[in-house]
Protein backbone atom coordinates (compact mmCIF):
# COMPACT_ATOMS: atom_id res chain seq x y z
CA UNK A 1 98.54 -45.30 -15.62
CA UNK A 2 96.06 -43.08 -13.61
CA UNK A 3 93.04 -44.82 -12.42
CA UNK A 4 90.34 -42.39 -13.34
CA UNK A 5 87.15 -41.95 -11.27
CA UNK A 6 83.95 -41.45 -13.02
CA UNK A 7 80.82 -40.35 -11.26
CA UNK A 8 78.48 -41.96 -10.00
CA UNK A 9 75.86 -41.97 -12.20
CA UNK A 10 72.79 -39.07 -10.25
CA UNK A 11 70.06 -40.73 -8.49
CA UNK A 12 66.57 -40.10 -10.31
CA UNK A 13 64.84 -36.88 -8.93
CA UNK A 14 61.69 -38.18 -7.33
CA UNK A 15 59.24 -36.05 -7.19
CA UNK A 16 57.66 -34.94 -4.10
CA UNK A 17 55.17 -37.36 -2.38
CA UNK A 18 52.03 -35.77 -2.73
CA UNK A 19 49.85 -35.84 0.38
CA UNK A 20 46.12 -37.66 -0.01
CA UNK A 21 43.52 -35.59 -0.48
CA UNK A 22 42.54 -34.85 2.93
CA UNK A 23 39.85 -31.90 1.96
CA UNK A 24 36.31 -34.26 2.84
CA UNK A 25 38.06 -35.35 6.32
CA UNK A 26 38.65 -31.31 7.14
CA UNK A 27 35.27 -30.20 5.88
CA UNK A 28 33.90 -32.99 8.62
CA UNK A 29 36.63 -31.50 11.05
CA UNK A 30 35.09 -28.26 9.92
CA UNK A 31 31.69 -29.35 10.62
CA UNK A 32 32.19 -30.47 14.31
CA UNK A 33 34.17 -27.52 15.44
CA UNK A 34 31.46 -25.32 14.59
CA UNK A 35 28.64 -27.93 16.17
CA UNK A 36 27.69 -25.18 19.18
CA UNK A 37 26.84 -22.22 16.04
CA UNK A 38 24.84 -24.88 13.91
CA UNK A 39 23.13 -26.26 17.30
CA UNK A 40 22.47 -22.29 17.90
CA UNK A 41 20.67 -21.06 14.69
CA UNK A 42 18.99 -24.88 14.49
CA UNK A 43 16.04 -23.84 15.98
CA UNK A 44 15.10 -21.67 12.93
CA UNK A 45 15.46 -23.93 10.53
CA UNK A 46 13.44 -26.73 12.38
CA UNK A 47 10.69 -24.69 12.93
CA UNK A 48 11.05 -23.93 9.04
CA UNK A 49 10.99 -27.34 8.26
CA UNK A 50 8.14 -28.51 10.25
CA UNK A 51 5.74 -25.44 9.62
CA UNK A 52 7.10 -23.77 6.43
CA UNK A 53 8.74 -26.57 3.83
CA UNK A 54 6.67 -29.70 5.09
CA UNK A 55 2.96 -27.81 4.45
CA UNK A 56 4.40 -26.07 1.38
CA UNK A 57 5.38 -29.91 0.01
CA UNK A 58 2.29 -31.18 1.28
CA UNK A 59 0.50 -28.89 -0.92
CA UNK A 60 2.05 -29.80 -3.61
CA UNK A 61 1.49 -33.28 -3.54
CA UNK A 62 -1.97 -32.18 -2.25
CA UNK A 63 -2.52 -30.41 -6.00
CA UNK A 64 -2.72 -33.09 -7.82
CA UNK A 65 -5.68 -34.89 -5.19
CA UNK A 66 -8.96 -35.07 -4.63
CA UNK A 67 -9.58 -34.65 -1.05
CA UNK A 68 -12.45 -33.82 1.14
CA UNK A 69 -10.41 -33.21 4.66
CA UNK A 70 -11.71 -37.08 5.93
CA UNK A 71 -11.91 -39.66 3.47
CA UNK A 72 -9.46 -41.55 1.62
CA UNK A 73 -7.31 -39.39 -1.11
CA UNK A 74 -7.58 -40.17 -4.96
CA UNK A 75 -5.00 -39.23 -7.44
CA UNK A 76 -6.42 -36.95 -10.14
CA UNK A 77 -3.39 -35.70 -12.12
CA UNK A 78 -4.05 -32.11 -13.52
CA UNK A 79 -7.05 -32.55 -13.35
CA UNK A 80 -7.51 -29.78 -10.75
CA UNK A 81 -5.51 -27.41 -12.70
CA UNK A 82 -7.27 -27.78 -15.73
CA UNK A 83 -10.20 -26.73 -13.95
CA UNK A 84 -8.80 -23.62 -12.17
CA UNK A 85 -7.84 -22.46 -16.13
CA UNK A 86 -11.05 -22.36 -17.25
CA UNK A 87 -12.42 -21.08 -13.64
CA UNK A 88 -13.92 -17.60 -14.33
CA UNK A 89 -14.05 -17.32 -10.64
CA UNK A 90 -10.64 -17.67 -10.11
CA UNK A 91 -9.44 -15.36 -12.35
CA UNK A 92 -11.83 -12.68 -11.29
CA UNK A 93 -9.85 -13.30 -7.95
CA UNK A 94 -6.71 -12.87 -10.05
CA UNK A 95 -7.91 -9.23 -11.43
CA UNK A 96 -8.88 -8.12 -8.04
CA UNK A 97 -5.76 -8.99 -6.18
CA UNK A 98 -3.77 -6.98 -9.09
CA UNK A 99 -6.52 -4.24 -9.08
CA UNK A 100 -5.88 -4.07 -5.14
CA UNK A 101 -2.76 -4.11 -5.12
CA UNK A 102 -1.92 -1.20 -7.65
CA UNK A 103 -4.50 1.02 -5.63
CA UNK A 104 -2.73 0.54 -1.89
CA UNK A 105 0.97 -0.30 -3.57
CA UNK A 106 1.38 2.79 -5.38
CA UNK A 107 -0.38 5.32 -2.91
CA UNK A 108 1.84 3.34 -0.26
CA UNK A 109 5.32 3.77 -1.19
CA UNK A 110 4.71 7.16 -2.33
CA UNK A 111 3.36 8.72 0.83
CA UNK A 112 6.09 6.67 2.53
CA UNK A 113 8.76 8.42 0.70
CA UNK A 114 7.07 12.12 1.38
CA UNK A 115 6.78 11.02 5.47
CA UNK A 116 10.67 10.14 5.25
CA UNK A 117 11.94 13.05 3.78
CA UNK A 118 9.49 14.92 5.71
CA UNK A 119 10.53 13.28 9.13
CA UNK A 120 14.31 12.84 7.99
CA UNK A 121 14.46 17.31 8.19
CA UNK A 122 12.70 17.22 11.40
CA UNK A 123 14.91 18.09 14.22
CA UNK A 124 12.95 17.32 17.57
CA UNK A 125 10.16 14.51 18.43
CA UNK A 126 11.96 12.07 15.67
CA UNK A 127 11.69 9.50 18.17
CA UNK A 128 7.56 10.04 19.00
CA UNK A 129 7.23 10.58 15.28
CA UNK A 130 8.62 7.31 14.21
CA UNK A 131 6.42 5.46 16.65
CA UNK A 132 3.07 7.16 15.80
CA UNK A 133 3.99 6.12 11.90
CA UNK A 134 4.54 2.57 13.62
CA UNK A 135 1.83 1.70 15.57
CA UNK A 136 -0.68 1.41 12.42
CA UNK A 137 1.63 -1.88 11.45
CA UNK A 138 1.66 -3.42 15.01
CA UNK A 139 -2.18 -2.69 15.38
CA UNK A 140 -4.37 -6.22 14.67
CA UNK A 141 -5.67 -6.37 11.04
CA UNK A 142 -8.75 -7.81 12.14
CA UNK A 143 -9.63 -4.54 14.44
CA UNK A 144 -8.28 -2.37 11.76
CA UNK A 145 -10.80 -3.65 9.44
CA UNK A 146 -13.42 -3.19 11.70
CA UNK A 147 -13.06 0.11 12.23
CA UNK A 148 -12.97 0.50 8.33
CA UNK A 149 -15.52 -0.89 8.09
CA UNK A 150 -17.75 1.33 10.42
CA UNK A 151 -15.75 4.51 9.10
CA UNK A 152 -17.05 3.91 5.44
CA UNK A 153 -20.23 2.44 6.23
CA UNK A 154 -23.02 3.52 4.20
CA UNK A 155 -25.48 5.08 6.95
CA UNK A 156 -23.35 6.01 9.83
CA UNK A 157 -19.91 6.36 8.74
CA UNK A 158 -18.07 9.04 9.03
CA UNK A 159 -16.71 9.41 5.71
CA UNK A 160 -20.32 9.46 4.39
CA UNK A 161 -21.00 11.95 7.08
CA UNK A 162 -18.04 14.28 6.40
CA UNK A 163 -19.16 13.69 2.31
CA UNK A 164 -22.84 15.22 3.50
CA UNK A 165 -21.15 18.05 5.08
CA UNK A 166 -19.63 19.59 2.06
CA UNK A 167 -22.57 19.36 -0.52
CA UNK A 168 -21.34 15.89 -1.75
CA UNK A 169 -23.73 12.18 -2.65
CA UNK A 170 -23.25 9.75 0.32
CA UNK A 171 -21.66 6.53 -1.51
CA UNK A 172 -22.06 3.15 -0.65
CA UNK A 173 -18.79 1.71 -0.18
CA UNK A 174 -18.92 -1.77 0.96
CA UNK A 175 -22.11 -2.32 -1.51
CA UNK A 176 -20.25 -0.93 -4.80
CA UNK A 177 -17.68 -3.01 -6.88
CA UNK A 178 -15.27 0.27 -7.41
CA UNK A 179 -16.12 1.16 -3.63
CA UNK A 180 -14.75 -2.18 -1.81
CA UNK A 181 -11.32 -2.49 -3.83
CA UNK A 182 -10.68 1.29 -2.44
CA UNK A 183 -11.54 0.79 0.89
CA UNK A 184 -9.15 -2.04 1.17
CA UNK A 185 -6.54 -0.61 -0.56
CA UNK A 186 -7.02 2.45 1.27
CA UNK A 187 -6.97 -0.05 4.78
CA UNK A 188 -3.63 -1.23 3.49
CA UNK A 189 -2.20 2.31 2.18
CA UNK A 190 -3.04 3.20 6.34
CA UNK A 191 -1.47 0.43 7.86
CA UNK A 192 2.09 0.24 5.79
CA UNK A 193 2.93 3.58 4.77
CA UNK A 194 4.62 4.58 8.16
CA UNK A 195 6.34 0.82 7.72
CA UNK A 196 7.75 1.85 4.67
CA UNK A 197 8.44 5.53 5.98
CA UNK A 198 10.61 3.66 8.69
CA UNK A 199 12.59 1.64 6.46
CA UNK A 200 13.08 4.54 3.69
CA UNK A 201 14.44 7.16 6.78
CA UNK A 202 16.71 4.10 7.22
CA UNK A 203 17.95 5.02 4.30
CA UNK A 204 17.82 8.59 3.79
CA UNK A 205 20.43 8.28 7.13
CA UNK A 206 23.10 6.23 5.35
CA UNK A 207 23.14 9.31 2.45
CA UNK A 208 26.31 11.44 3.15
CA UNK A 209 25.43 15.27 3.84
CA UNK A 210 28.53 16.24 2.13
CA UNK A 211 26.69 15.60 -1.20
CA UNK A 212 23.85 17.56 -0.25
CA UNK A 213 26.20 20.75 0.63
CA UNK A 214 28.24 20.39 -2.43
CA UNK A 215 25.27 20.23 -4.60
CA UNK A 216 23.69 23.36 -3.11
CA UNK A 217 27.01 25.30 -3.45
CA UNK A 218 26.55 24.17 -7.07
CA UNK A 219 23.18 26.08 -7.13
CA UNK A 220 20.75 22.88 -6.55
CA UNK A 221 17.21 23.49 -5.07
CA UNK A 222 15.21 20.99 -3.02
CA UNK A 223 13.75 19.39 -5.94
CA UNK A 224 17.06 18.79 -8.01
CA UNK A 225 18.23 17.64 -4.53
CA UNK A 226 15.52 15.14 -4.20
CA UNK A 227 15.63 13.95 -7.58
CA UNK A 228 19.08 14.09 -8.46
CA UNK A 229 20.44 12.38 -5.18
CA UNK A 230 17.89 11.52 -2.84
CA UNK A 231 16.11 9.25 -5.34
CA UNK A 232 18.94 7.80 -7.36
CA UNK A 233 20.64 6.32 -3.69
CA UNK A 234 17.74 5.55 -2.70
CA UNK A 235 16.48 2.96 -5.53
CA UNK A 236 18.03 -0.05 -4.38
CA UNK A 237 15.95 0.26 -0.61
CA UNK A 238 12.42 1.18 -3.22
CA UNK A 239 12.98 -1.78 -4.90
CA UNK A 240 13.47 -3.66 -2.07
CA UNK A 241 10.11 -1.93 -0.42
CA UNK A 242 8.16 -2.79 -4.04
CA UNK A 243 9.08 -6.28 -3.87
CA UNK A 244 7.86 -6.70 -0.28
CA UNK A 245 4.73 -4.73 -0.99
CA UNK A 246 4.14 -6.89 -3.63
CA UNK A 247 4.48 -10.47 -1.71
CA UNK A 248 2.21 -8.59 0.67
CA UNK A 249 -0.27 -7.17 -1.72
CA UNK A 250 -0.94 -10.46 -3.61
CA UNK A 251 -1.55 -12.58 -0.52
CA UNK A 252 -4.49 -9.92 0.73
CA UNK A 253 -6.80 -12.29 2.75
CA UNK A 254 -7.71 -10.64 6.19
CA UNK A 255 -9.06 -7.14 5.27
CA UNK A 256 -11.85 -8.54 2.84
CA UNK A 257 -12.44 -11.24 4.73
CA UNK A 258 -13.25 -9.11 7.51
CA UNK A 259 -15.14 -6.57 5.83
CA UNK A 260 -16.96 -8.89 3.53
CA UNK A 261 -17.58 -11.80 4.69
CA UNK A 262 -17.84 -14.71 3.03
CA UNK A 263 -19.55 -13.45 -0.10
CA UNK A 264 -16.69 -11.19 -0.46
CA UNK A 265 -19.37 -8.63 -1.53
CA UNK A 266 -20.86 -7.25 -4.38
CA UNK A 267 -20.06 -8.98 -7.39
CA UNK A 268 -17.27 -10.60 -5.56
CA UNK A 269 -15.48 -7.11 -5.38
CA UNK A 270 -13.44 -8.34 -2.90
CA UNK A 271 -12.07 -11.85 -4.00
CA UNK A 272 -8.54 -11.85 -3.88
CA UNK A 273 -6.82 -15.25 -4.58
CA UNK A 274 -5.70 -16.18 -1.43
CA UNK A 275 -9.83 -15.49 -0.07
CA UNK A 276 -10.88 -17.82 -3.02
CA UNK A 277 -7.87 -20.13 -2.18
CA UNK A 278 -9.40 -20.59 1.85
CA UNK A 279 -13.31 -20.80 0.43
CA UNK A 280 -12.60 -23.62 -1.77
CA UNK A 281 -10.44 -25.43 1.00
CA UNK A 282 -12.29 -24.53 4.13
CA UNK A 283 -15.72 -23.51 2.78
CA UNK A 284 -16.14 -26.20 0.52
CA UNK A 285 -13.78 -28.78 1.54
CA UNK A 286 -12.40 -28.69 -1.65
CA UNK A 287 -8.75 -29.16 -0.51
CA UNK A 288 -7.39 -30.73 -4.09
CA UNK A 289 -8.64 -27.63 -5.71
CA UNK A 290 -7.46 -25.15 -2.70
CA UNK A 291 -4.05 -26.61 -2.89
CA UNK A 292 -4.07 -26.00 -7.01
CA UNK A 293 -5.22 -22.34 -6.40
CA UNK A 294 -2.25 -22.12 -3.58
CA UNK A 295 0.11 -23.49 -5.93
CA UNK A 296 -0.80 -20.86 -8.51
CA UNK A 297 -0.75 -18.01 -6.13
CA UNK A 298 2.71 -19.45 -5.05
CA UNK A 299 4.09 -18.81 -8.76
CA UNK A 300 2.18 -15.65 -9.29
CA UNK A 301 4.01 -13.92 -6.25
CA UNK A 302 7.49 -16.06 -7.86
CA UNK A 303 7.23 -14.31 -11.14
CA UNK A 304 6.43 -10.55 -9.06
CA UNK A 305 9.42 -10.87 -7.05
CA UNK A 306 11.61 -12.34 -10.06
CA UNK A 307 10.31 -9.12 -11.79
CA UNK A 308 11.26 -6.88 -9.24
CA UNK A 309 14.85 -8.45 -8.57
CA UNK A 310 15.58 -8.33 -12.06
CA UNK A 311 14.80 -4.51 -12.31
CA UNK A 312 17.45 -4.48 -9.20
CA UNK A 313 19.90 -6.18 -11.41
CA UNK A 314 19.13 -3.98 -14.09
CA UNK A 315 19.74 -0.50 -12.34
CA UNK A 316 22.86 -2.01 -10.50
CA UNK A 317 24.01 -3.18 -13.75
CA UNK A 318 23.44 0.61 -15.79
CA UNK A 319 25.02 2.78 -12.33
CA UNK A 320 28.16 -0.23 -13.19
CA UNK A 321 28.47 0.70 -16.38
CA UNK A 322 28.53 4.37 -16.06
């Protein structure tokens, strides 16, 4: 008789112990290691928070008030922007901020992109160049519209004077409702184009040369070169340029105020929403109704730059797909 062993029956696989979830205890580890970089940029988004988000939510809850700037505040609802919709005022401010801004916008960009190519082929004084196209930018808007305002004055100004010297009807710019929307627009086409000239040579600089060379072995001219290439890589820094011009343009304030006054001429020529916006407030101590006009010009500029960033999309998306 053999005595036959049988085996031992196998011990259950257990399956691996699975550590705890330690993921929220390394994001906190996370969180103090990098304490000195988040104590370095705080600064920024303090000064944010106390003079950016806290008077933008202020306003917002200021909308929907009636408040004189002393007394107690009274909750009106929508009142105040049921009022600003039938305003004719306001949206006469409307159609002169977009009239404005189409006359200086357009001129703008496109003189900016002529100065960059122009300075962009120019081999000495780049450096004094790009400075002379600078210092309209850095120069006060408040003197700058001064000296506008002297320069197209009806009497003494020198364009009137330089108008006399060829045969040519003085005008009276700052007293006709055509006149004031083009001398601000053409205050603003002086004081950004060599910011935008700047920012497009930026750009031309990042283009390779090789493409240039090829395409003129290929028989290009200057035109197809600008058009074909130039252009094309430079659409992404144009858009960019439009949809700064255009939170820019729509928040015109200082170069009517200036030139105007408070009756913001003839006809209220020179209303823009953001002037209308600081009469009601600080004129007329209307802050309910200011706030409702800033909360409007708030989404007006939105929808603009949504616009523009959606034609980015767009152009990235058809160069993708070819």
């Amino acid at each position: 008789m053999t005595l036959s062993r049988t085996a031992a029956p196998a011990a259950p696989r257990t399956r691996p112990r699975v550590r705890p979830h330690r993921a929220p205890e390394r994001r906190r580890r996370g969180f103090l290691a990098y304490w000195p970089q988040y104590l370095a940029i705080s600064p920024f988004y303090i000064l944010f928070a106390v003079f950016g988000l806290a008077p933008l939510l202020f306003s917002f809850y200021l909308a929907f008030q009636r408040w004189d700037g002393i007394g107690e505040m009274q909750f009106a609802g929508l009142d105040n922007f049921q009022y600003l919709i039938s305003d004719d005022v306001f949206w006469l401010s409307l159609w002169n901020t977009l009239l404005i801004w189409v006359l200086s916008t357009v001129p703008t960009l496109c003189l900016a992109l002529v100065l960059a190519v122009l300075l962009n082929s120019v081999k000495r004084f780049k450096a004094f160049y790009r400075m002379a196209f600078f210092i309209p930018n850095i120069t006060s808007t408040v003197a700058i519209s001064i000296f506008f305002g002297a320069l197209f004055a009806t009497n003494y100004g020198l364009v009137n004077a330089a108008l006399k010297a060829v045969g040519l009807p003085e005008v009276a710019w700052l007293q006709n409702t055509w006149g004031i929307k083009i001398v601000i627009a053409v205050l603003t086409v002086w004081q950004w184009t060599g910011y935008n000239a700047i920012i497009y040579l930026a750009g031309l600089q990042t283009i390779s040369s090789d493409l240039y060379e090829q395409a003129k072995v290929d028989g290009a001219n200057a035109v197809q070169l600008f058009f074909h290439i130039t252009l094309p890589l430079l659409r992404p820094i144009i858009l960019f340029t439009v949809v700064l011009s255009t939170i820019g343009g729509l928040q015109t304030f200082t170069e009517p105020k200036v030139l105007l006054g408070d009756t913001a001429g003839t006809g209220q020529s020179g209303l823009t929403m953001v002037f209308y916006f600081y009469r009601q407030a600080f004129s007329h101590n209307d802050y309910g109704y200011g706030a409702a006009i800033a909360m409007v010009v708030l989404l007006v500029v939105a929808l603009f730059t949504i616009l523009n960033w959606a034609l980015v999309q767009r152009g990235e998306g058809g160069r993708a797909r070819r």
